[in-house]
N, C-alpha and C. Protein backbone atom coordinates (compact mmCIF):
# COMPACT_ATOMS: atom_id res chain seq x y z
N UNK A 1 103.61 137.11 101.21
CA UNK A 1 102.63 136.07 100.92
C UNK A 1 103.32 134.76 100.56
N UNK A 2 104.36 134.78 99.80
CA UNK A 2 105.49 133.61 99.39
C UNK A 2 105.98 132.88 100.57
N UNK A 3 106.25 133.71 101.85
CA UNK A 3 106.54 133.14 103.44
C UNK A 3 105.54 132.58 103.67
N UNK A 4 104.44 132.74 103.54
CA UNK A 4 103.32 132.29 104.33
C UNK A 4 102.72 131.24 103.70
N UNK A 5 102.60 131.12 101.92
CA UNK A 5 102.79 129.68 101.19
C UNK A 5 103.40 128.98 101.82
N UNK A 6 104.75 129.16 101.87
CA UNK A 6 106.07 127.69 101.87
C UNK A 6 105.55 127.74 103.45
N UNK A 7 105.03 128.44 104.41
CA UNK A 7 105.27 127.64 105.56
C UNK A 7 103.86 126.91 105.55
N UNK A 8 103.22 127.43 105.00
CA UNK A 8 101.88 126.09 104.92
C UNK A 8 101.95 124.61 104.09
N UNK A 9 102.65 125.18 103.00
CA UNK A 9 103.44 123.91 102.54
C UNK A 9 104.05 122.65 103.28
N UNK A 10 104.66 123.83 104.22
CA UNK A 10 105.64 122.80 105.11
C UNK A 10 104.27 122.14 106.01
N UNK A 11 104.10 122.81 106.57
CA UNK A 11 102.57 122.05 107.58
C UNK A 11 102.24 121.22 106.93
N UNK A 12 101.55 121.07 105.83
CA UNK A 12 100.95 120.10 105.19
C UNK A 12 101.77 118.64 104.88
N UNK A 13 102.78 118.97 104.26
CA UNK A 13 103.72 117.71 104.25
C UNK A 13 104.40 117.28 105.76
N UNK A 14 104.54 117.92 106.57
CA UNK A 14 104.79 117.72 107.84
C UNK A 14 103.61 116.70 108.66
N UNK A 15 102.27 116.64 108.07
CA UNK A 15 101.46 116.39 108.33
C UNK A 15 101.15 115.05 107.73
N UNK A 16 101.63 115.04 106.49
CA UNK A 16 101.39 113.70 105.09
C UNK A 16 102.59 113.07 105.71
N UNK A 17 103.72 113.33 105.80
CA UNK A 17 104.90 112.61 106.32
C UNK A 17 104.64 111.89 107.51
N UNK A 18 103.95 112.77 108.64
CA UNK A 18 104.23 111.99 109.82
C UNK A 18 102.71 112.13 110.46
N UNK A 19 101.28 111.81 109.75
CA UNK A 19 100.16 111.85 109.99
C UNK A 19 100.18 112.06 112.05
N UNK A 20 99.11 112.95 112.07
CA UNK A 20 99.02 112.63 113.64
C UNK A 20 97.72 111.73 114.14
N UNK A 21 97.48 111.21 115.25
CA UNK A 21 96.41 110.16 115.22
C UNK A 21 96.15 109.11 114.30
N UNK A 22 97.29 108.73 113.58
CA UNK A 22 96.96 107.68 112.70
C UNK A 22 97.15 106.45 113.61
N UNK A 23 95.78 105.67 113.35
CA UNK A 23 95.35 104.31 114.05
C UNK A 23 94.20 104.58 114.82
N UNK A 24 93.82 103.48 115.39
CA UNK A 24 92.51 103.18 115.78
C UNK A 24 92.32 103.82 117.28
N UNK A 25 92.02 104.50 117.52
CA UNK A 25 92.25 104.98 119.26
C UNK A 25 91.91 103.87 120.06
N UNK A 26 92.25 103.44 121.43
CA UNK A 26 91.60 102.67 122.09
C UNK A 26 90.77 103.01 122.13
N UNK A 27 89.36 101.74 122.37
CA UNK A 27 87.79 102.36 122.79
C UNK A 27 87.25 103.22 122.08
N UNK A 28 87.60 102.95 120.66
CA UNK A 28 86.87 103.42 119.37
C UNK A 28 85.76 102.42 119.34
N UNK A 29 84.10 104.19 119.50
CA UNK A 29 83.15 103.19 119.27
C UNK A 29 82.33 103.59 118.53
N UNK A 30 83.13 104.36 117.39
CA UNK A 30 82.07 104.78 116.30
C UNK A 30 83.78 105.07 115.02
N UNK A 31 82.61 104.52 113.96
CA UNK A 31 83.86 104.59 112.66
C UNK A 31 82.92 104.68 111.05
N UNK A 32 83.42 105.46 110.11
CA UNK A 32 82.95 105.19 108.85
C UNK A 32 83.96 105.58 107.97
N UNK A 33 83.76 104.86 106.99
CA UNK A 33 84.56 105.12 105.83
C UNK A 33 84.46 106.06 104.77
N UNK A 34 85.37 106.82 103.74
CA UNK A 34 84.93 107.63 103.25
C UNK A 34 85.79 107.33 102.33
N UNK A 35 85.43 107.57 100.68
CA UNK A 35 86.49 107.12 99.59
C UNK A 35 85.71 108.58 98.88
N UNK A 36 87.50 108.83 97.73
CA UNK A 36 87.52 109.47 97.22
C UNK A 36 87.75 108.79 95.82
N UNK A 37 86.64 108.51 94.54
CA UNK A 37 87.14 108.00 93.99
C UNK A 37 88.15 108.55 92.67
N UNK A 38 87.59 110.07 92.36
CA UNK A 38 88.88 110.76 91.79
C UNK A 38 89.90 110.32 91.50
N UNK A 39 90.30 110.83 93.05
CA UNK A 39 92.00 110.76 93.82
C UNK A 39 92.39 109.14 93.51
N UNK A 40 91.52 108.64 94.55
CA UNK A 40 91.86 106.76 95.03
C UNK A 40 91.56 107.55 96.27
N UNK A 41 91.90 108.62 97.07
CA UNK A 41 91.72 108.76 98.53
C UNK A 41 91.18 107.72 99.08
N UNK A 42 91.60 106.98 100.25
CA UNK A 42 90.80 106.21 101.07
C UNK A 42 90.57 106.43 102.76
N UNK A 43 89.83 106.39 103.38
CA UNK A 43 90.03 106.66 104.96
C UNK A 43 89.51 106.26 105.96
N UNK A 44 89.73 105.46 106.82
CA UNK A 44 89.05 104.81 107.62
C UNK A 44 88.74 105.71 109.10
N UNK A 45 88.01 106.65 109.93
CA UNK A 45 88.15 107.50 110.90
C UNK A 45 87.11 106.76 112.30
N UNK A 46 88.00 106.78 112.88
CA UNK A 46 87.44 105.95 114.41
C UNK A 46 87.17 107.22 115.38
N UNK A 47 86.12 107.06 116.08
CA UNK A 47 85.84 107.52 117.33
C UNK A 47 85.47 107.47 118.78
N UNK A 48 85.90 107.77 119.86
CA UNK A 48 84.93 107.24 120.90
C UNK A 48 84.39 108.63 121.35
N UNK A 49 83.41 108.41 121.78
CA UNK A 49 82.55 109.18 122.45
C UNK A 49 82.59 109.36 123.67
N UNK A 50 82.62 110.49 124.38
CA UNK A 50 82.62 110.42 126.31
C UNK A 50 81.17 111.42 126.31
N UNK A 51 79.75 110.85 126.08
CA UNK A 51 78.98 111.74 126.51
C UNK A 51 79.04 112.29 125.01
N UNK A 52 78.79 113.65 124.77
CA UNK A 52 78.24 114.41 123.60
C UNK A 52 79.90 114.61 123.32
N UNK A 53 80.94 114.53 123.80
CA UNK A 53 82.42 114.65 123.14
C UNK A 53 83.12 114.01 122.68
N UNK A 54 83.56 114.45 121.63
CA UNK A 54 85.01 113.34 121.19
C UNK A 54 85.90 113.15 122.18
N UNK A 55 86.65 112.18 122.87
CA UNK A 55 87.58 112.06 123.67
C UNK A 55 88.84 111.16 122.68
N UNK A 56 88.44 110.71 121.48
CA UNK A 56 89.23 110.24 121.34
C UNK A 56 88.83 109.85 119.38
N UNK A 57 89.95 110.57 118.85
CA UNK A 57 89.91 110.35 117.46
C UNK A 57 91.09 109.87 116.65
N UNK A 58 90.89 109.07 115.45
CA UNK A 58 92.32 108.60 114.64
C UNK A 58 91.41 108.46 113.08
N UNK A 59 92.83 108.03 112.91
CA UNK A 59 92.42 107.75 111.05
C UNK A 59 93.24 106.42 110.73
N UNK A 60 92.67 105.68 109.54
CA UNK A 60 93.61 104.93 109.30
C UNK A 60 93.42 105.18 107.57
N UNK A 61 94.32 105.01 106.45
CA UNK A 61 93.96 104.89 104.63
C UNK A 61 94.85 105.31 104.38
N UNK A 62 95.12 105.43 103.32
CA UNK A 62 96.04 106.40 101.84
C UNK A 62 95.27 107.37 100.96
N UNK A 63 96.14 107.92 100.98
CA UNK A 63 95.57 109.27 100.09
C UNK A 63 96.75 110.50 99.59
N UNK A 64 96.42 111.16 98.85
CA UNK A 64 97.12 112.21 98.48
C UNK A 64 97.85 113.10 99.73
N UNK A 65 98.47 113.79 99.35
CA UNK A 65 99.04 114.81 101.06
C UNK A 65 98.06 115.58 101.16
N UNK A 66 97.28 115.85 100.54
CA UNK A 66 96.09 116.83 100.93
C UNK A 66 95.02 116.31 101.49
N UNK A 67 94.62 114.81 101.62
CA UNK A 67 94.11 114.12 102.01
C UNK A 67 94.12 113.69 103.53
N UNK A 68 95.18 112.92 103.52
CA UNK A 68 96.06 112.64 104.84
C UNK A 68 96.64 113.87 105.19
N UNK A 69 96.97 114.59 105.23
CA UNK A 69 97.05 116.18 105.69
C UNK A 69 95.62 116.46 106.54
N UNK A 70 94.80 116.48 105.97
CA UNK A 70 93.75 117.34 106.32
C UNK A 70 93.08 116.37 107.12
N UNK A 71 93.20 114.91 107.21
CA UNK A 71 92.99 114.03 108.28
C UNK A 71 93.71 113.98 109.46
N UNK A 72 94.97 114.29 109.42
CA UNK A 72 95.62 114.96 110.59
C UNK A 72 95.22 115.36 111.30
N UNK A 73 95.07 117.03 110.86
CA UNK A 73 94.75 118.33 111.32
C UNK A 73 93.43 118.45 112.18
N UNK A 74 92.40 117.38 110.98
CA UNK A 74 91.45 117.26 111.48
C UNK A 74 91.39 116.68 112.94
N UNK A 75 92.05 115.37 113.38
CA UNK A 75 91.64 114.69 114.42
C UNK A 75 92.64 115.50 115.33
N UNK A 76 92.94 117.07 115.59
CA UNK A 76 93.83 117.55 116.32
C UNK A 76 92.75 118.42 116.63
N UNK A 77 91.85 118.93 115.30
CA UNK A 77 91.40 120.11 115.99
C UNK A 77 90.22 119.68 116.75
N UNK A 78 89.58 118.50 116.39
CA UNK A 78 87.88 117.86 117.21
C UNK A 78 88.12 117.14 118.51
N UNK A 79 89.71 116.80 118.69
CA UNK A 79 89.71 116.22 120.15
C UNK A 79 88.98 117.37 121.13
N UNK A 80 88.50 116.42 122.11
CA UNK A 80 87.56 117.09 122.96
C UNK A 80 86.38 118.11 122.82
N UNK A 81 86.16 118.13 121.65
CA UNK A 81 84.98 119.15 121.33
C UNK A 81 83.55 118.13 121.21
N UNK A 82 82.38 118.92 121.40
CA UNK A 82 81.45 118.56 121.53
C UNK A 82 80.91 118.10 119.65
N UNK A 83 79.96 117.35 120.00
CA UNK A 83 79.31 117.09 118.31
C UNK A 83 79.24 118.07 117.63
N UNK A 84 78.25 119.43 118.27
CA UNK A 84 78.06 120.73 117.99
C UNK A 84 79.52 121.55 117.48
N UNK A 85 79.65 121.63 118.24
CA UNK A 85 81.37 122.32 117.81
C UNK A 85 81.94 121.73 116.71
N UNK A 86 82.24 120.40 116.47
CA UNK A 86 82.94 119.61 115.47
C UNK A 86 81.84 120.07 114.03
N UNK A 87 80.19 119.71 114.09
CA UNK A 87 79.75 120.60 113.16
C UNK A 87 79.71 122.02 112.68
N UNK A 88 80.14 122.99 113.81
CA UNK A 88 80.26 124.51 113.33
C UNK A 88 81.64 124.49 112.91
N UNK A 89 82.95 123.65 113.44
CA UNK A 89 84.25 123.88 113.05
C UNK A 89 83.88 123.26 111.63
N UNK A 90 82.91 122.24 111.04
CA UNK A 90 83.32 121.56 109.60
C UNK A 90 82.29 122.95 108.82
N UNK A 91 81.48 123.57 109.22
CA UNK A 91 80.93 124.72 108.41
C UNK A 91 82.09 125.60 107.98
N UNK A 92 82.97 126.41 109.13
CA UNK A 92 83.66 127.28 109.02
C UNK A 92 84.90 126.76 107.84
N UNK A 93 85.38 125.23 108.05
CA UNK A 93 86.03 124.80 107.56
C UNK A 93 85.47 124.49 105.80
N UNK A 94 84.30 124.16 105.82
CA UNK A 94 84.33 123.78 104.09
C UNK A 94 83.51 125.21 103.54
N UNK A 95 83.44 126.11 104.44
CA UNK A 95 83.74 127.47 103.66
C UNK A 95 84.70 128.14 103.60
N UNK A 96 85.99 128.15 104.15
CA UNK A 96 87.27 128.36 103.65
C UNK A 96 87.58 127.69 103.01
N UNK A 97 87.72 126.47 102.58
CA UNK A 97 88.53 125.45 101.38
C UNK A 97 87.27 125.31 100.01
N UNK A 98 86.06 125.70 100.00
CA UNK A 98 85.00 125.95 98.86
C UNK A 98 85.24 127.61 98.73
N UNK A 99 85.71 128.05 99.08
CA UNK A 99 85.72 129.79 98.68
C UNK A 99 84.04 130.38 99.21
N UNK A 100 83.48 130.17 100.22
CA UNK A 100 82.74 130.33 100.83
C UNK A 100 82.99 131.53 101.60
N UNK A 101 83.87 131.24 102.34
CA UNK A 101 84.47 132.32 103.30
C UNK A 101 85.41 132.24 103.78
N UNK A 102 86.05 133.19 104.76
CA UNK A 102 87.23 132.95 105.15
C UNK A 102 87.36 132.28 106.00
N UNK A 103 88.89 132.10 106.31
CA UNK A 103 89.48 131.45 107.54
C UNK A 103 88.98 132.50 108.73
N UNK A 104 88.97 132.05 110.20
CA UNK A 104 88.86 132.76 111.11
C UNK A 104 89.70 132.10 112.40
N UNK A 105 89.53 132.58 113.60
CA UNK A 105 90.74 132.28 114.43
C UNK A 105 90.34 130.68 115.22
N UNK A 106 89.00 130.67 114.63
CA UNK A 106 88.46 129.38 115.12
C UNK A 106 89.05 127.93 114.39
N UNK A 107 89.56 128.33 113.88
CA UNK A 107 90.36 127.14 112.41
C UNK A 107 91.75 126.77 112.81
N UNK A 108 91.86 127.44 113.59
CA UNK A 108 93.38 127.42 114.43
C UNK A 108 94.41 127.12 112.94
N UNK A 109 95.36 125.90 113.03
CA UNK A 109 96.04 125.16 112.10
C UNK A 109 95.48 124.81 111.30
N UNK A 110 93.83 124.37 110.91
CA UNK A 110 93.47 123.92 109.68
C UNK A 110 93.39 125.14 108.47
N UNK A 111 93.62 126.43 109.00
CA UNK A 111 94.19 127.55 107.94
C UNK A 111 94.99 127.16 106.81
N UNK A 112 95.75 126.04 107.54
CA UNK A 112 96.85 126.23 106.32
C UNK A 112 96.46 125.28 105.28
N UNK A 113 95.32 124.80 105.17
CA UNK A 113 94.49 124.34 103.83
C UNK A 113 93.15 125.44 103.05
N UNK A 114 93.92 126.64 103.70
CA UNK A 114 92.90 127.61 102.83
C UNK A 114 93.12 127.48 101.08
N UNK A 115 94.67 127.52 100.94
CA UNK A 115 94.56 127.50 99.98
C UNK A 115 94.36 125.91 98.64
N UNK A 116 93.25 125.62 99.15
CA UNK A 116 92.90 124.39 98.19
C UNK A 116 91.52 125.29 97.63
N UNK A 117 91.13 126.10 98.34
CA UNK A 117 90.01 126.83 97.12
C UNK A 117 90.18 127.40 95.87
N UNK A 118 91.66 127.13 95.53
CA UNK A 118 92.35 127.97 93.87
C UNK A 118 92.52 126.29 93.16
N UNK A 119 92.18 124.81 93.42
CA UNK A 119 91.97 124.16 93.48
C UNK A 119 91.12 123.06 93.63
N UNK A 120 89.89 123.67 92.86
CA UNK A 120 88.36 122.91 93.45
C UNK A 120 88.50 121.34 93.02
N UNK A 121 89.10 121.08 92.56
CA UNK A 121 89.22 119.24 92.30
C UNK A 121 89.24 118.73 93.78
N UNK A 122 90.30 119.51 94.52
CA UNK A 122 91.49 118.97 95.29
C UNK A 122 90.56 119.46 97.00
N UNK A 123 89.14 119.97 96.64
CA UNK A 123 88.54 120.39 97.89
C UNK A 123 87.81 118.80 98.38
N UNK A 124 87.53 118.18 97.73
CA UNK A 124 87.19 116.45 97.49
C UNK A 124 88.16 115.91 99.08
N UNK A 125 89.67 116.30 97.97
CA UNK A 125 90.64 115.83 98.95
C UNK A 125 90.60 116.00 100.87
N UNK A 126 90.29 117.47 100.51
CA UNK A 126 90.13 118.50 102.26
C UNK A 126 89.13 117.70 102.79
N UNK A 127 88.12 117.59 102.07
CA UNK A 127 86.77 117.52 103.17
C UNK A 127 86.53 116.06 103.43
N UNK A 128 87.08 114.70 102.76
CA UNK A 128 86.44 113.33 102.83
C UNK A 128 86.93 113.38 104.37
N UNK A 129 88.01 113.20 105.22
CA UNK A 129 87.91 112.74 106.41
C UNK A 129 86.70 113.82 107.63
N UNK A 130 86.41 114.67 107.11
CA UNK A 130 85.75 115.16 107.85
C UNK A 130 83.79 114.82 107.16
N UNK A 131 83.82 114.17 106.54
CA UNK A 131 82.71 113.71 105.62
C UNK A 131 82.33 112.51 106.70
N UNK A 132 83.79 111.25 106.91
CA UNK A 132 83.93 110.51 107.38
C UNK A 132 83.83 110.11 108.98
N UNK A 133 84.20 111.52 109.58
CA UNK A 133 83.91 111.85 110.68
C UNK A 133 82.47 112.29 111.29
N UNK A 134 81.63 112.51 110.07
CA UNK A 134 80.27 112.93 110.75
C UNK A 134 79.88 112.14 110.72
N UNK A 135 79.95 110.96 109.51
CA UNK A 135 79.29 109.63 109.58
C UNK A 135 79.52 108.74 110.75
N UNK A 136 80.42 108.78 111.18
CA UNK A 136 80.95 108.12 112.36
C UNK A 136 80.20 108.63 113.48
N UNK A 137 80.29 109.37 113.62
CA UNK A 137 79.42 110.10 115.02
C UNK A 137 77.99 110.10 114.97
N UNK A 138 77.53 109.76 113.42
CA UNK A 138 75.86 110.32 113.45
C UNK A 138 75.36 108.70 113.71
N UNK A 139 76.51 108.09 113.36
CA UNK A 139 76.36 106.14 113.39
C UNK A 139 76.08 105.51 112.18
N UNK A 140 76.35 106.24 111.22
CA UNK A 140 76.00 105.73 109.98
C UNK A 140 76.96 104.95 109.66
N UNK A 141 76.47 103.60 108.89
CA UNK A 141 77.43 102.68 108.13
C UNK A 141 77.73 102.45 106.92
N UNK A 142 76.51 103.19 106.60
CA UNK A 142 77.54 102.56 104.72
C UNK A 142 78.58 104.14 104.77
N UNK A 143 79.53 103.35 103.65
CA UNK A 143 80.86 104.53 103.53
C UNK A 143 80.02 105.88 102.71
N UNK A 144 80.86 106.62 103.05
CA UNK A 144 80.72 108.10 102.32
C UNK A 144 81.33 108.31 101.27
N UNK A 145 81.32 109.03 99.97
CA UNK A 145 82.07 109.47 99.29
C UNK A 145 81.69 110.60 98.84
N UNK A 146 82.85 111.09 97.81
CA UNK A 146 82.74 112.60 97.65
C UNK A 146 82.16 112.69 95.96
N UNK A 147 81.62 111.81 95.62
CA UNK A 147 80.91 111.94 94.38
C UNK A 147 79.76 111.70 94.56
């Protein structure tokens, strides 16, 4: 279980170190903001739409590594998925990181933020870019937050 910590560890800072999709995608045509005021978390998440799919997602803010981590991960696992999908992946997802339920094989890489549920402050952290991401897609403009 100690192997399987440190290598999620590593993912995560691998992730805070060298964010993936960070910036504005070209032909971003949906975006909302989402603050964490806790943390300070901040996050700006762009989208374009092709039809009912994401074709194209990024992030831009600062935040904790659990933050920007999980904004990563996030805009890796919703490329190309439909609205639908991106909402059943954020169910499956904020019931593994709320102690809801488990991880399953549908979570691919975002597994390795299971363990922020021994951590309920820090679930704030997991879920704002994906908070940020529905707002964006549903077209909503005022920012989101996790309070």
């Amino acid at each position: 279980m100690s192997d399987l910590r440190d290598l999620y560890q590593t993912v995560i800072l691998d992730h805070y170190k060298k964010p993936r999709n960070f910036g504005r995608p070209e032909g971003a045509d949906r975006t909302a903001q989402g603050v964490n005021p806790l943390c300070g978390d901040r996050v700006q998440v762009f989208a374009r739409l092709e039809g009912d799919k994401v074709a194209a997602v990024g992030f831009e803010g600062s935040g904790c590594a659990i933050s920007t981590a999980a904004a990563s991960l996030m805009t890796q696992a919703v490329q190309g998925r439909t609205r639908r999908e991106v909402d059943e992946l954020f169910g499956h997802y904020h019931d593994m990181v709320t102690g809801e339920g488990e991880g399953d094989a549908s979570l691919g890489k975002l597994e390795v933020l299971a363990g922020v549920r021994e951590f309920p402050a820090r679930v704030k952290c997991a879920t704002l870019s994906w908070h940020a991401l529905r707002a964006a897609l549903d077209g909503r403009a005022e920012p989101v937050t996790t309070e």
